[in-house]
N, C-alpha and C. Protein backbone atom coordinates (compact mmCIF):
# COMPACT_ATOMS: atom_id res chain seq x y z
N UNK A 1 22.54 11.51 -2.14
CA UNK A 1 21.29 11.53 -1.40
C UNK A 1 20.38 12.59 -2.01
N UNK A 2 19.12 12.06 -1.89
CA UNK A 2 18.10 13.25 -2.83
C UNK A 2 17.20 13.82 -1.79
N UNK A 3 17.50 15.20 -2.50
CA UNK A 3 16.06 15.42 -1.48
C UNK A 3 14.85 16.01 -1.74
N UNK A 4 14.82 15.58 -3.17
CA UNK A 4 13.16 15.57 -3.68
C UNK A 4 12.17 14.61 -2.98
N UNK A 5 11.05 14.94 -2.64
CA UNK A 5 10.09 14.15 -1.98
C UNK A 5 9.90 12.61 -2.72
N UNK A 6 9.61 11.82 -1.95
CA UNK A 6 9.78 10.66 -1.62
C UNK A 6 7.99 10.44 -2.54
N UNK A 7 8.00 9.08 -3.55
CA UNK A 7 6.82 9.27 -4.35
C UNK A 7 6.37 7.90 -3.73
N UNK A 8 4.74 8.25 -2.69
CA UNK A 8 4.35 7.05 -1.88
C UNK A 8 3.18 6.52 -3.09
N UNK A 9 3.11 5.16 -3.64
CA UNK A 9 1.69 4.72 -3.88
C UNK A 9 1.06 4.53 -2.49
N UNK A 10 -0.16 4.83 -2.64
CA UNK A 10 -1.41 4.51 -1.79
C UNK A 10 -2.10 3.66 -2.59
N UNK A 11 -2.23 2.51 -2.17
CA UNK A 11 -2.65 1.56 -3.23
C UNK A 11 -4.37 0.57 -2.39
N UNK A 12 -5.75 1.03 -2.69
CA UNK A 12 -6.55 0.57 -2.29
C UNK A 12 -7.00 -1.06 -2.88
N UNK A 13 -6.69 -2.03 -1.89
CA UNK A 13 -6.73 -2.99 -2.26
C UNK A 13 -7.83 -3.99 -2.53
N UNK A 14 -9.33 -2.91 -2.30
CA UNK A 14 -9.92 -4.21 -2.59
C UNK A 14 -11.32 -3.49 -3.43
N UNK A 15 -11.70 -4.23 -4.86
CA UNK A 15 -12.59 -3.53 -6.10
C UNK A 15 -13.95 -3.99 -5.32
N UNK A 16 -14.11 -4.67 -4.53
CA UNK A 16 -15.56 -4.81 -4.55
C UNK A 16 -16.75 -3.66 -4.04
N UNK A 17 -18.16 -3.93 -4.37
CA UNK A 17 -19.00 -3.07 -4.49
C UNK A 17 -19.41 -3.15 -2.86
N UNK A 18 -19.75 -1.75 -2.87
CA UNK A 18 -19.70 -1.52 -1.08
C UNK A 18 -18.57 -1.45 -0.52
N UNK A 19 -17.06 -1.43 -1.04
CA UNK A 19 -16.33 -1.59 -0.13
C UNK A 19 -16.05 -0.06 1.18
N UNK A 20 -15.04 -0.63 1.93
CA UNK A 20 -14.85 0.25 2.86
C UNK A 20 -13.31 1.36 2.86
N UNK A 21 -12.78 0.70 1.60
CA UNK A 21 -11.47 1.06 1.52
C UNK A 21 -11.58 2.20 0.87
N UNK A 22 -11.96 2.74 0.32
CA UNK A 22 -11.76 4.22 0.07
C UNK A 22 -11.71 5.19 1.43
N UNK A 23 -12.54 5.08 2.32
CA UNK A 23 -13.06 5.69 3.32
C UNK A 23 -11.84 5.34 3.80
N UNK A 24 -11.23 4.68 4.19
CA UNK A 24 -9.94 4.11 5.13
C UNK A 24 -9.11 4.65 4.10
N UNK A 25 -8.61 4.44 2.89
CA UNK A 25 -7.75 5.33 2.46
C UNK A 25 -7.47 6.99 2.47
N UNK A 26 -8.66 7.52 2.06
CA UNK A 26 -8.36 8.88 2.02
C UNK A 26 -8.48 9.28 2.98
N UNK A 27 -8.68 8.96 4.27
CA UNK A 27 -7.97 9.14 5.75
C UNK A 27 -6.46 9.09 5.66
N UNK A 28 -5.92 7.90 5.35
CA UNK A 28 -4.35 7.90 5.29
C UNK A 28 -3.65 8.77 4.39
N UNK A 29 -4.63 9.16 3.22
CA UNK A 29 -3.54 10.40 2.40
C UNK A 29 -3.64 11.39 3.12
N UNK A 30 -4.72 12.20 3.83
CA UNK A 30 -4.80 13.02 4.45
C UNK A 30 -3.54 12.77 5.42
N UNK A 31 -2.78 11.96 6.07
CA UNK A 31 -1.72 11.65 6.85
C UNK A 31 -0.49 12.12 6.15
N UNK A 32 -0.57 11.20 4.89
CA UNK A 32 0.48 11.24 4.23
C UNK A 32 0.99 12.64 3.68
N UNK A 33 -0.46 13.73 3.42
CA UNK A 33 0.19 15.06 2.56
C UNK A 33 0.74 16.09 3.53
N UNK A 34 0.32 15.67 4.85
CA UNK A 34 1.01 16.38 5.94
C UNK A 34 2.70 16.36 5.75
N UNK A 35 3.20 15.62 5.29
CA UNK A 35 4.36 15.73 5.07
C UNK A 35 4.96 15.81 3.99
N UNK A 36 6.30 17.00 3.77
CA UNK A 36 6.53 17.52 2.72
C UNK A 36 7.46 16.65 2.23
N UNK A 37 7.97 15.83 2.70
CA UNK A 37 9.08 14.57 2.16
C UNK A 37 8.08 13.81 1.35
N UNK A 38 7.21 13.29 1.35
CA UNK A 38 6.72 12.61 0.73
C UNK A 38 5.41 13.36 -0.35
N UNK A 39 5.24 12.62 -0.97
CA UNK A 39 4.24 13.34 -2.38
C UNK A 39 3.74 11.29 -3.22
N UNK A 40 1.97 11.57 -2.10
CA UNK A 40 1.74 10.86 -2.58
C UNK A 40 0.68 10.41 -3.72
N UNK A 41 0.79 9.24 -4.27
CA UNK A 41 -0.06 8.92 -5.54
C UNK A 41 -1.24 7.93 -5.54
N UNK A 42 -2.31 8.08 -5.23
CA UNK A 42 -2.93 7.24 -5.00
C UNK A 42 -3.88 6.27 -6.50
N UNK A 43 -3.27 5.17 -5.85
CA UNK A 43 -3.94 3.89 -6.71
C UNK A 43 -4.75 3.37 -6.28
N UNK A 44 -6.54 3.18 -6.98
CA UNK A 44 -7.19 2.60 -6.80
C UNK A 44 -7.38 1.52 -7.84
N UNK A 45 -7.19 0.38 -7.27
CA UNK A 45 -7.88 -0.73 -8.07
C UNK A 45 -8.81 -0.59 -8.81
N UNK A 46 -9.79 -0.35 -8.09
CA UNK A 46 -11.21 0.01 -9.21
C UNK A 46 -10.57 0.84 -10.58
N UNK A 47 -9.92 1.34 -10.63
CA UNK A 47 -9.50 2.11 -11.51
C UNK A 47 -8.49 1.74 -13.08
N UNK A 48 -8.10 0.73 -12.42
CA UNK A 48 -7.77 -0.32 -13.69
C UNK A 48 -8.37 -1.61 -14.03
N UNK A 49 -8.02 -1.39 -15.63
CA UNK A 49 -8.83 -2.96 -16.30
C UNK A 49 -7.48 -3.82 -16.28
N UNK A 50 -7.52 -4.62 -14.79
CA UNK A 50 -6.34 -5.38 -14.75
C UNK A 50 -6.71 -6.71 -15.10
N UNK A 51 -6.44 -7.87 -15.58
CA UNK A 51 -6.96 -9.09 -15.89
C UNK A 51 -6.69 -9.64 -14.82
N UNK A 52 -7.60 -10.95 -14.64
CA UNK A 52 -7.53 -11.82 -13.57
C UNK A 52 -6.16 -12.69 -13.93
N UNK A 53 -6.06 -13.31 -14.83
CA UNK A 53 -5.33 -14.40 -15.69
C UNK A 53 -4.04 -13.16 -16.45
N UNK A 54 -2.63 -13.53 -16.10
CA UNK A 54 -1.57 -12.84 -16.38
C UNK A 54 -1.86 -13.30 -17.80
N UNK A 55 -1.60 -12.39 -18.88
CA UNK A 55 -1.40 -12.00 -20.13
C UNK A 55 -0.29 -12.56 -20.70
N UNK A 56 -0.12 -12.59 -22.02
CA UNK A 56 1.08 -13.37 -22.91
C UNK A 56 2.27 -11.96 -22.96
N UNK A 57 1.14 -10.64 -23.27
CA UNK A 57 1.82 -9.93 -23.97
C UNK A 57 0.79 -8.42 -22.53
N UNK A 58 1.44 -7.62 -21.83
CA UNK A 58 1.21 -6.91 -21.08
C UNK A 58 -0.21 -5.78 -21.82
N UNK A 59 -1.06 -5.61 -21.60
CA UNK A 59 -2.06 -4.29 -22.20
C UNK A 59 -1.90 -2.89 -21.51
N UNK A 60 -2.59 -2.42 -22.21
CA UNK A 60 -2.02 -0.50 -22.03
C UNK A 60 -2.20 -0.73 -20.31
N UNK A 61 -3.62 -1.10 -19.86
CA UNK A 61 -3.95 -0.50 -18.63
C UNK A 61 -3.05 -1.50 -17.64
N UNK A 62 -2.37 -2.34 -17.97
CA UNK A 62 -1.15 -3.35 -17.39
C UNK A 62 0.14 -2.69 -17.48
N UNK A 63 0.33 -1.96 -18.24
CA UNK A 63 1.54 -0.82 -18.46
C UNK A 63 1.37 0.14 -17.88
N UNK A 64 0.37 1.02 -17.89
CA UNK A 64 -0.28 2.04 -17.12
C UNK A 64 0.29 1.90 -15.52
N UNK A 65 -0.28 0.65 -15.47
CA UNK A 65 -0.09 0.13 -13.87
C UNK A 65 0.96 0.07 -13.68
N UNK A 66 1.51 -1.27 -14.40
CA UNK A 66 3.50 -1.20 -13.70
C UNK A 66 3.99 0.49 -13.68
N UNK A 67 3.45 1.12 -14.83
CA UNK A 67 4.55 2.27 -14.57
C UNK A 67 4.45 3.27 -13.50
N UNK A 68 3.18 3.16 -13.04
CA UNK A 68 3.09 3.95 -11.66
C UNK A 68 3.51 3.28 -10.38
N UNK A 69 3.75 1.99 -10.38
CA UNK A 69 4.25 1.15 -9.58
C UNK A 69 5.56 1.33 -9.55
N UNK A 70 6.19 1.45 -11.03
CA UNK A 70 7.70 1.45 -10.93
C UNK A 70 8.57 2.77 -10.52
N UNK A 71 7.85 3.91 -10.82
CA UNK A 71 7.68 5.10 -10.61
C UNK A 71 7.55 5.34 -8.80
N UNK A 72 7.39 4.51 -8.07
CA UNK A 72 6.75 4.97 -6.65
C UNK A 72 8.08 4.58 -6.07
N UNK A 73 8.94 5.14 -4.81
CA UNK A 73 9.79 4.76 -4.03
C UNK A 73 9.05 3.85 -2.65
N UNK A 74 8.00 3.84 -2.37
CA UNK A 74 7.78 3.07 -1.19
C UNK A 74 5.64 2.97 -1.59
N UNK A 75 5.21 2.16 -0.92
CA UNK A 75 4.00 1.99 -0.73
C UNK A 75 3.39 1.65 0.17
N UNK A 76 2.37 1.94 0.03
CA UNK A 76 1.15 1.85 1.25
C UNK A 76 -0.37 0.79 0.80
N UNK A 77 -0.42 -0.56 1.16
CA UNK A 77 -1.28 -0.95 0.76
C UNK A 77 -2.46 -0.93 1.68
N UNK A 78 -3.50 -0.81 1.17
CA UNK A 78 -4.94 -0.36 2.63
C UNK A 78 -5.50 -1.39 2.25
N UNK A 79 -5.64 -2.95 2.90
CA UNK A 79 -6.21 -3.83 2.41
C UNK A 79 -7.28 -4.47 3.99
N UNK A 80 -8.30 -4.58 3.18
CA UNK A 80 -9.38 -5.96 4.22
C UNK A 80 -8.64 -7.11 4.45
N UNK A 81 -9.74 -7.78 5.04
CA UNK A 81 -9.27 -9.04 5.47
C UNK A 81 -10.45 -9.72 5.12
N UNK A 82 -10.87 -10.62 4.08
CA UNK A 82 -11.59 -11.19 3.52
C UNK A 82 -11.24 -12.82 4.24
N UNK A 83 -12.39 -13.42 4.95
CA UNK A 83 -12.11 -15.02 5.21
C UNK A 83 -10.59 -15.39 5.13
N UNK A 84 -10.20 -14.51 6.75
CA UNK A 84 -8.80 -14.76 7.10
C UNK A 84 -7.80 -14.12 6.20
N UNK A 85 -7.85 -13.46 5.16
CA UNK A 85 -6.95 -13.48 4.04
C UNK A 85 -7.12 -12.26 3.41
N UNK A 86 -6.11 -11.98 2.67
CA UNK A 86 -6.21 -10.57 1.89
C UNK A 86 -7.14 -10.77 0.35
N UNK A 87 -8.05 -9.77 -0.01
CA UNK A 87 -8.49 -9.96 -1.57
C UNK A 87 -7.98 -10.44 -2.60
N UNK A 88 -8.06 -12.10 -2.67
CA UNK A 88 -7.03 -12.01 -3.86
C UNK A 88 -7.50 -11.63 -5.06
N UNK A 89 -8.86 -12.06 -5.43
CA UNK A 89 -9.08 -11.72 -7.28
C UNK A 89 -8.84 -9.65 -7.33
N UNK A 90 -8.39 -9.22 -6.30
CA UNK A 90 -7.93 -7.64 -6.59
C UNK A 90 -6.82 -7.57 -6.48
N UNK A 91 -6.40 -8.24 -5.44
CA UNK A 91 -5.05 -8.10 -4.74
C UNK A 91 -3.54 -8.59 -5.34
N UNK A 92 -4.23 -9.84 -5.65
CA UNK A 92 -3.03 -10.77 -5.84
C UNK A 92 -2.85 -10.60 -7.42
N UNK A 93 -3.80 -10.19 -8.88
CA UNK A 93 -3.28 -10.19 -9.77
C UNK A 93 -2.48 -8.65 -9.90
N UNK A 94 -2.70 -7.52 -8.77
CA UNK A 94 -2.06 -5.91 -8.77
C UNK A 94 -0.87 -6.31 -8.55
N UNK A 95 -0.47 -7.74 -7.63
CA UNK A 95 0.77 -7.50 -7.02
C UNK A 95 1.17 -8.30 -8.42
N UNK A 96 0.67 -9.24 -8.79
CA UNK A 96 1.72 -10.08 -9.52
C UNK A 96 2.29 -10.02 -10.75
N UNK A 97 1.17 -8.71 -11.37
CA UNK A 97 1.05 -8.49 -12.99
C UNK A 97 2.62 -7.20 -12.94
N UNK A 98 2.94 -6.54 -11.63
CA UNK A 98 4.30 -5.85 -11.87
C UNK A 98 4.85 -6.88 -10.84
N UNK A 99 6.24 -6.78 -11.53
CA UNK A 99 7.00 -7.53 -10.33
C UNK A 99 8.46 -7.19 -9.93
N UNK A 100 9.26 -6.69 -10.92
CA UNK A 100 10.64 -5.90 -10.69
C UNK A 100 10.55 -4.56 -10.35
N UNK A 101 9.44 -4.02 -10.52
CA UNK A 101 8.99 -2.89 -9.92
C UNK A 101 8.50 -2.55 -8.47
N UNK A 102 8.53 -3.69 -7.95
CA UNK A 102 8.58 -3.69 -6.28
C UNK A 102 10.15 -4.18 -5.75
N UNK A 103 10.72 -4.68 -6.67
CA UNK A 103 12.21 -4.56 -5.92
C UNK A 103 12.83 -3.49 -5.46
N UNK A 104 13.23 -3.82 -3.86
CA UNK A 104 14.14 -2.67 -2.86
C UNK A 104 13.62 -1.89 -2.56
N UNK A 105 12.03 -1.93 -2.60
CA UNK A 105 11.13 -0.69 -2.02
C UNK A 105 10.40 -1.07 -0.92
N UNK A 106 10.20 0.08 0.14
CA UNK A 106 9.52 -0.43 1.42
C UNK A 106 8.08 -0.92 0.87
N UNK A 107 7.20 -1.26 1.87
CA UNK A 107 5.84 -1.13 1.75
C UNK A 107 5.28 -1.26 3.04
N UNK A 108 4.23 -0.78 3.59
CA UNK A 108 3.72 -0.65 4.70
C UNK A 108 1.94 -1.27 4.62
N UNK A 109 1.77 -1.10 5.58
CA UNK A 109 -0.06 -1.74 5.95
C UNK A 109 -0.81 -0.90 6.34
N UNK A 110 -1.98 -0.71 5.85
CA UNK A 110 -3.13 0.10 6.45
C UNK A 110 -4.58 -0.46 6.47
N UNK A 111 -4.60 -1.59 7.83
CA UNK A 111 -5.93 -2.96 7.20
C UNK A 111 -6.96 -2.07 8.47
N UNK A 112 -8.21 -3.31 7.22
CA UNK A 112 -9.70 -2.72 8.14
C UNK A 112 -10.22 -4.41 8.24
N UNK A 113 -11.45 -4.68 9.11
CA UNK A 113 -11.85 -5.65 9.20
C UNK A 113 -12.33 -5.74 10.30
N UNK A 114 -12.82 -7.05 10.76
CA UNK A 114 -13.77 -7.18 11.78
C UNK A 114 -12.82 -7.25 13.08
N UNK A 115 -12.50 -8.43 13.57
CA UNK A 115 -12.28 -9.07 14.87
C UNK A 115 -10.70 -8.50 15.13
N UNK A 116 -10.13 -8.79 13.55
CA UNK A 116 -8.63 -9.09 13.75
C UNK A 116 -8.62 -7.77 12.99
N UNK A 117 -9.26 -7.16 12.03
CA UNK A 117 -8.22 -5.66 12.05
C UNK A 117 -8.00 -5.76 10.74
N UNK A 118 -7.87 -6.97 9.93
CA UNK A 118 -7.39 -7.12 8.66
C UNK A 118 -5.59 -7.84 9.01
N UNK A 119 -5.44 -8.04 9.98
CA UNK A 119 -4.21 -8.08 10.10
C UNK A 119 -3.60 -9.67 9.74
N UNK A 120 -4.28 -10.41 9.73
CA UNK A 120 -3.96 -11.63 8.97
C UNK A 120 -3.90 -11.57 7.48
N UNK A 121 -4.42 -10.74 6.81
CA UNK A 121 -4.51 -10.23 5.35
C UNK A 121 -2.59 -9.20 5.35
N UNK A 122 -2.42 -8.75 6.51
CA UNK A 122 -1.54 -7.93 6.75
C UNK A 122 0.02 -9.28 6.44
N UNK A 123 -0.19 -10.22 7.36
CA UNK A 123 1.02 -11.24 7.52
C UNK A 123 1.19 -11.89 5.79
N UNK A 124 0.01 -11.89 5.32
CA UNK A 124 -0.25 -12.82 4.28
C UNK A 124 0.82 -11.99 3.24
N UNK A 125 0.59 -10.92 3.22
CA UNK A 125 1.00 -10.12 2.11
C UNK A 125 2.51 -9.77 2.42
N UNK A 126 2.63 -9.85 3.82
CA UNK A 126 4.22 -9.74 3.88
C UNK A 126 5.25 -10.45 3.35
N UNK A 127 4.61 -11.80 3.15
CA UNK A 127 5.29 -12.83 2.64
C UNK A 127 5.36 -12.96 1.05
N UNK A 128 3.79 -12.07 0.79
CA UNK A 128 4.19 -12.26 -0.75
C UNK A 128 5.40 -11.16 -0.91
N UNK A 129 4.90 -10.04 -0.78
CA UNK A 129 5.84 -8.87 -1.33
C UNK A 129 7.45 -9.52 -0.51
N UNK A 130 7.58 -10.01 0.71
CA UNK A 130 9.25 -10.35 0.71
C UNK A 130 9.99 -11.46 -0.50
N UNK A 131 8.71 -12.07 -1.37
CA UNK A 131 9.04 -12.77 -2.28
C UNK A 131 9.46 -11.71 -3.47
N UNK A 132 9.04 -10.87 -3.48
CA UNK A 132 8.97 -9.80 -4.51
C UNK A 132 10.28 -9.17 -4.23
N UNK A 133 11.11 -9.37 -3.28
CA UNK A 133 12.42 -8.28 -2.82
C UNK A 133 11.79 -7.04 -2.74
N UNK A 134 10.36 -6.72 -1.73
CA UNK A 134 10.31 -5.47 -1.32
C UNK A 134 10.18 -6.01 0.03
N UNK A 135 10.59 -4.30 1.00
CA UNK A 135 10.88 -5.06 2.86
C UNK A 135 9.80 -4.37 3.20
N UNK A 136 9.07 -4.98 4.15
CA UNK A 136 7.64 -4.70 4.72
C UNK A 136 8.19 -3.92 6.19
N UNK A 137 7.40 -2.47 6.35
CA UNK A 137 8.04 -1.96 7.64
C UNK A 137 7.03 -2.37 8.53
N UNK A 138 7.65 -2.72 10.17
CA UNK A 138 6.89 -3.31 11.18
C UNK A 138 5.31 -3.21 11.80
N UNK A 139 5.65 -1.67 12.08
CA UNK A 139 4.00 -1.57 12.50
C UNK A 139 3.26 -1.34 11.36
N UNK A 140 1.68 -1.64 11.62
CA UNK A 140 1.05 -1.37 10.31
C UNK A 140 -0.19 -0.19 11.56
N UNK A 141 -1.32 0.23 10.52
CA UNK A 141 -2.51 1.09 11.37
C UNK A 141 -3.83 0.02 10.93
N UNK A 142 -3.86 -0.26 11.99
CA UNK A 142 -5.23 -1.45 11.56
C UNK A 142 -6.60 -0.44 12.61
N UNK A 143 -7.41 -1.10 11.48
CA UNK A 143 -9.06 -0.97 11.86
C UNK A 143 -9.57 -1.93 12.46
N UNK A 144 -9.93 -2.59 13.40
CA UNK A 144 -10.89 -3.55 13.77
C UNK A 144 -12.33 -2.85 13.80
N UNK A 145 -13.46 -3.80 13.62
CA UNK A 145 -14.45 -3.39 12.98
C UNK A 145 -14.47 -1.96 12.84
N UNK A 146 -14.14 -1.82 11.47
CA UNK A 146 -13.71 -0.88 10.65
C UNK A 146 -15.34 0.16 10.50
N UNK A 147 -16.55 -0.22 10.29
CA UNK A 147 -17.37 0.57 10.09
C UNK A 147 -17.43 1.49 11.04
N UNK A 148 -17.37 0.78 12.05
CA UNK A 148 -17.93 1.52 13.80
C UNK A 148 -16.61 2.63 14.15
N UNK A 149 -15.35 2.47 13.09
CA UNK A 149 -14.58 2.94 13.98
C UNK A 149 -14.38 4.20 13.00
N UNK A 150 -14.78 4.61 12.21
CA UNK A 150 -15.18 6.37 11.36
C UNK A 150 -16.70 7.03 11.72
N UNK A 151 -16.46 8.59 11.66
CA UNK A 151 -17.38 8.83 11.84
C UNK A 151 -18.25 9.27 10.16
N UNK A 152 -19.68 9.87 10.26
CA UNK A 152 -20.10 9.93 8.89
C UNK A 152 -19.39 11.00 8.14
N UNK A 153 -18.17 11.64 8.53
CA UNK A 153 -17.40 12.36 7.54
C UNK A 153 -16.05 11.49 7.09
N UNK A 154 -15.90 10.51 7.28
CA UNK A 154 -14.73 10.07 7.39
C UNK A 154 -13.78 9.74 7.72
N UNK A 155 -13.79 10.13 9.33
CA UNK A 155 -12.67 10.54 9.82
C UNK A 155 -12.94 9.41 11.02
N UNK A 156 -11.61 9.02 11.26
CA UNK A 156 -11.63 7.93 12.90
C UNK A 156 -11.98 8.53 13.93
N UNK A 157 -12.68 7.79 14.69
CA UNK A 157 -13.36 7.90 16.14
C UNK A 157 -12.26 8.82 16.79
N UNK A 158 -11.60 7.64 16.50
CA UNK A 158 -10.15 7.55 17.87
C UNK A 158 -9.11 8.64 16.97
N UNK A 159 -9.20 9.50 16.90
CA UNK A 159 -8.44 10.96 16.31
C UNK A 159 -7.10 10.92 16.66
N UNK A 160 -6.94 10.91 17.99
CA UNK A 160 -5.53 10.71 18.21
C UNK A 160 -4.64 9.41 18.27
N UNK A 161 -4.97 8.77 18.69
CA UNK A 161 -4.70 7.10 18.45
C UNK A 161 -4.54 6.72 16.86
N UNK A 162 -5.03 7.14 16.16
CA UNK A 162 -4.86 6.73 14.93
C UNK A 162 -3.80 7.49 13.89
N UNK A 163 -3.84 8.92 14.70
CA UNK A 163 -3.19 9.62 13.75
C UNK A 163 -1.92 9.30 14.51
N UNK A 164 -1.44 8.94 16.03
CA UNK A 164 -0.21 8.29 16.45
C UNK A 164 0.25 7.54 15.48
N UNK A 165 -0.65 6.53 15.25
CA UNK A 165 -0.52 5.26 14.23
C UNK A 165 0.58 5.07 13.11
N UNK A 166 -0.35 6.32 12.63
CA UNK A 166 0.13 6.60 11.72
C UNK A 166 1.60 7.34 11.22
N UNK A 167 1.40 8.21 11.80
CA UNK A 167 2.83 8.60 12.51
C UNK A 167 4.20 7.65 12.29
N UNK A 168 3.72 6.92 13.40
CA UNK A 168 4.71 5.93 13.64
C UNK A 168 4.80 5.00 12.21
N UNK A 169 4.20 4.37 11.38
CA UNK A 169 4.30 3.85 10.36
C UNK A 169 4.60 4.88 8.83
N UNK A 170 4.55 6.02 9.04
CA UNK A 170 5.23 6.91 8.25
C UNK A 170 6.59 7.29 8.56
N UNK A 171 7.08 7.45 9.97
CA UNK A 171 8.09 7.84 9.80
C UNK A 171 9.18 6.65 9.65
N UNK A 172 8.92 5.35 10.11
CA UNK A 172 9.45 3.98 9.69
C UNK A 172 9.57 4.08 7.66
N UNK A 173 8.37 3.89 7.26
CA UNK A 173 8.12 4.42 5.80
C UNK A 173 9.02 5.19 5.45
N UNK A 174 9.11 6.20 5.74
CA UNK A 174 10.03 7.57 4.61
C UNK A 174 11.81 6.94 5.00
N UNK A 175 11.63 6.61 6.53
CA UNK A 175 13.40 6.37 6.38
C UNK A 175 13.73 5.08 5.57
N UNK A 176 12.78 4.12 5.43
CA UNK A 176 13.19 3.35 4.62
C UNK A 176 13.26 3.39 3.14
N UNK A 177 12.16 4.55 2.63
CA UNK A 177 12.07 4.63 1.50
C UNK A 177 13.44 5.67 1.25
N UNK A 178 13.97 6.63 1.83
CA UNK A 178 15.05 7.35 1.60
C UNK A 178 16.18 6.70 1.65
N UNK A 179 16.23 5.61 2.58
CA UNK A 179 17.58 4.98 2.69
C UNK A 179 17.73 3.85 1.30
N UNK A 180 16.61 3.20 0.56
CA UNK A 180 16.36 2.48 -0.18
C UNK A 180 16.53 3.13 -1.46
N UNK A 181 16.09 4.37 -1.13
CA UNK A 181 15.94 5.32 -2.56
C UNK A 181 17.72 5.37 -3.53
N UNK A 182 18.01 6.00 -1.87
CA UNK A 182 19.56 5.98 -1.72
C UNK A 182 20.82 5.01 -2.70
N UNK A 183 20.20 3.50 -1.66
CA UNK A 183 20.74 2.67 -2.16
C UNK A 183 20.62 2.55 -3.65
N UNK A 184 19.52 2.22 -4.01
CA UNK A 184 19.15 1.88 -5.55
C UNK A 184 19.78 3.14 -6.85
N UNK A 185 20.20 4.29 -6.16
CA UNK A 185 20.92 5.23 -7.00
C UNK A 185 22.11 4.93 -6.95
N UNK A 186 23.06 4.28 -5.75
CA UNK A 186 24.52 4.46 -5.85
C UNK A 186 24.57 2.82 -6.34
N UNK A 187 23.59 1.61 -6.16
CA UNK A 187 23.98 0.73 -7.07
C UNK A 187 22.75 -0.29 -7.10
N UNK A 188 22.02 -0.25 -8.26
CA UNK A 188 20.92 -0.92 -8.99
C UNK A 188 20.63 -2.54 -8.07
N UNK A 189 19.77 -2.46 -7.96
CA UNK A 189 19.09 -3.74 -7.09
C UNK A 189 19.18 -4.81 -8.22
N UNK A 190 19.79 -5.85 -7.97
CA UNK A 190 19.43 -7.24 -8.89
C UNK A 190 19.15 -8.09 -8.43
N UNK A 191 17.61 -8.24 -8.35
CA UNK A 191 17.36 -9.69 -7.61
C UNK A 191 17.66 -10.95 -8.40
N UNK A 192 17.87 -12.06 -7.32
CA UNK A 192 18.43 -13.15 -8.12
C UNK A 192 17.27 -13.94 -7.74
């Protein structure tokens, strides 16, 4: 058992212009550095030249990526809810361009959106990543209309309610990522 801190991606899921996910993310690292078990890394999409169309042969900033992916014991994806659904031209080529690099690792939810919270973007993705052999932990921290619910520094309305939230989906997070961490040291994950 290790007890070096636990390495979370924070992974902002959606490149478009105007978005809201930064603002909703660096709320959640602020969560996350509160605790000394964990030491997290945050990934922004915007930040890589990932291709839409999977590659023959992987490029630097496609290597770049898997290796901070492969490198992370558990993750945190902060995704919208775009027309029912999660971002795919951001979303879906981040998840698909690494893929043994999400085996046996938790991942958790942190959605924004209108009515529903992002949380149908939330179910959507559970299913991809359980295709991936990573386990999605239960509660997620959703935003419903996400603008109204920060104030102009950043920070949620609802202060305590959110940082509960959160809470509760971190400490689900770290035991799974420790118990997973665990596993994958005393004997290598092989998905079939």
């Amino acid at each position: 058992m290790s007890d070096s801190p636990l390495r979370v991606a924070i992974i902002t899921g959606s490149t478009r212009e105007g978005r809201f996910g930064p603002t909703v993310a660096r709320w959640f690292v602020t969560q996350a550095r509160q605790r000394d078990a964990l030491r997290p890394d945050v990934i922004d999409l915007v930040d890589f030249d990932l291709p839409a169309v999977m590659p023959a042969r992987p490029s630097a900033a496609v290597a770049a990526y898997a290796a901070r992916i492969d490198a992370a014991d558990a993750f945190v994806v902060v995704t919208p809810e775009y027309n029912h659904g999660y971002p795919a031209p951001s979303s879906r080529p981040s998840i698909d361009l690494a893929h043994s690099e999400w085996n046996a690792k938790p991942v958790a939810f942190v959605s924004y959106g209108g009515m529903a919270g992002g949380l149908r973007a939330v179910e959507q993705l559970r299913q991809v990543f359980a295709e991936l052999h990573a386990t999605s932990v239960r509660d997620t921290v959703s935003f419903h209309g996400a603008g109204g619910q920060f104030d102009a520094h950043g920070r949620p309305k609802d202060h305590d309610g959110c940082n509960a939230a959160a809470k509760v989906l971190l400490d689900q997070l770290t035991w799974w990522a420790g118990a997973l961490r665990d596993a994958r040291t005393k004997r290598p994950y092989a998905a079939t």
